[in-house]
Protein backbone atom coordinates (compact mmCIF):
# COMPACT_ATOMS: atom_id res chain seq x y z
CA UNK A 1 87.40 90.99 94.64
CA UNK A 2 83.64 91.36 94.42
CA UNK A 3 82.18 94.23 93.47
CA UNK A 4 80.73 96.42 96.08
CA UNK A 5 83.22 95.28 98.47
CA UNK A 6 85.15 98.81 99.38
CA UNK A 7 88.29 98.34 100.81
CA UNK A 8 90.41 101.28 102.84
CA UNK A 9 93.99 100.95 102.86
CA UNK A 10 95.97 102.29 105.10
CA UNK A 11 99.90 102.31 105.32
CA UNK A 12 101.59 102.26 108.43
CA UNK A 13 104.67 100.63 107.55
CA UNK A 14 107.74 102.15 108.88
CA UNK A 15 105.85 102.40 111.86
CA UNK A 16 106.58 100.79 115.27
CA UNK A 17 104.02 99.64 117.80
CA UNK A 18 101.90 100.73 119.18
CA UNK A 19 101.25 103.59 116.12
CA UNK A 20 99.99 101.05 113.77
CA UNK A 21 97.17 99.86 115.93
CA UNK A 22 96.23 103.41 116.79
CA UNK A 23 96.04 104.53 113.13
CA UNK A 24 94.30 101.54 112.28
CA UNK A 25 91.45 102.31 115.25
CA UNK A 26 91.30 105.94 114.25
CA UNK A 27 90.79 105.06 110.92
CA UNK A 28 87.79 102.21 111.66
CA UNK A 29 86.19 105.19 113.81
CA UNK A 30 85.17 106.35 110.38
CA UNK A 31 84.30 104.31 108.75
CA UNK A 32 80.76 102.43 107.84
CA UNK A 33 80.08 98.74 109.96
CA UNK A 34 80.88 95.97 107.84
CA UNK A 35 83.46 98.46 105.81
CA UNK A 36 86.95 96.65 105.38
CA UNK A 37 90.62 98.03 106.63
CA UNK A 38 93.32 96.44 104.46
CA UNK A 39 96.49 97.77 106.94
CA UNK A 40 100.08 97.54 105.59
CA UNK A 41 102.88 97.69 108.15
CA UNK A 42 106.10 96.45 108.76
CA UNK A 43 106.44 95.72 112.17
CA UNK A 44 106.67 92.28 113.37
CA UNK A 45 104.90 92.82 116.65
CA UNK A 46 101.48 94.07 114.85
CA UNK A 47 101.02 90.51 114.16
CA UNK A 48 100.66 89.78 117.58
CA UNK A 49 98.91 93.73 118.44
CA UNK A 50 95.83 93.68 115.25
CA UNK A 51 95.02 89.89 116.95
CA UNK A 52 94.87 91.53 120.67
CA UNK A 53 93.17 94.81 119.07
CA UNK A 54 90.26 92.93 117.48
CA UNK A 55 89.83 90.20 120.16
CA UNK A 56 88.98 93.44 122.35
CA UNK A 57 87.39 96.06 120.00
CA UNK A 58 84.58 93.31 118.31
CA UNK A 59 86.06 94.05 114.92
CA UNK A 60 87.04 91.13 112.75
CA UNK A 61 90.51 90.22 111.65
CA UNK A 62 89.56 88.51 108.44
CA UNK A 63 92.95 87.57 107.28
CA UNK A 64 96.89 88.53 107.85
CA UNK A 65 99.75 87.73 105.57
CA UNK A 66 103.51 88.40 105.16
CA UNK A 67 105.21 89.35 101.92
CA UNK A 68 108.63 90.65 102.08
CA UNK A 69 108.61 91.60 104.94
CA UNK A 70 105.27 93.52 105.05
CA UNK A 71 102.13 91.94 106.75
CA UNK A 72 99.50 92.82 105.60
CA UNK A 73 95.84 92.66 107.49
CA UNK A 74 92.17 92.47 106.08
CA UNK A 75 89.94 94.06 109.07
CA UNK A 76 86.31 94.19 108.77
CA UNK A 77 84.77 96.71 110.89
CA UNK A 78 82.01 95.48 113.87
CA UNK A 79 78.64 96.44 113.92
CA UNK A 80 78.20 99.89 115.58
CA UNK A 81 76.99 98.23 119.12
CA UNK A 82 77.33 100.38 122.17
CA UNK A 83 81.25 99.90 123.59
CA UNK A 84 83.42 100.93 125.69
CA UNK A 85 85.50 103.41 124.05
């Protein structure tokens, strides 16, 4: 990883939708633009619910994987622009 290049996890796994999407959007609310979300969760529809959420919240899904079981997604947060909250 290159230095510099904070990254936040957060573990939702355990969790069903739609909690992982709202801890991941709380979380994002404080953090810096351009700051990066690494979210952990085990529920197979967050696959389909972090591509939704950041299609319609401007942040960036940079990546998603599955290992074991556990997906695992690299969000970068948008540029603080005016939106709809």
């Amino acid at each position: 990883m290159f230095a510099g290049m904070s990254e936040t996890v957060l573990d939702v796994k355990g969790m069903n939708c739609p909690l992982p999407v709202l801890r991941a959007n709380r979380t994002l609310r404080g953090m810096a633009p351009g700051e990066r979300l690494r979210v952990l969760a085990t529920d197979r529809a967050a696959v389909a619910d972090f591509q939704a959420f950041c299609r319609e919240t401007g942040h960036a899904l940079l990546a998603w994987s599955e290992e074991a079981g556990v997906f695992s997604f690299l969000i970068r947060r948008r540029a603080d622009t005016p939106a709809p909250e």
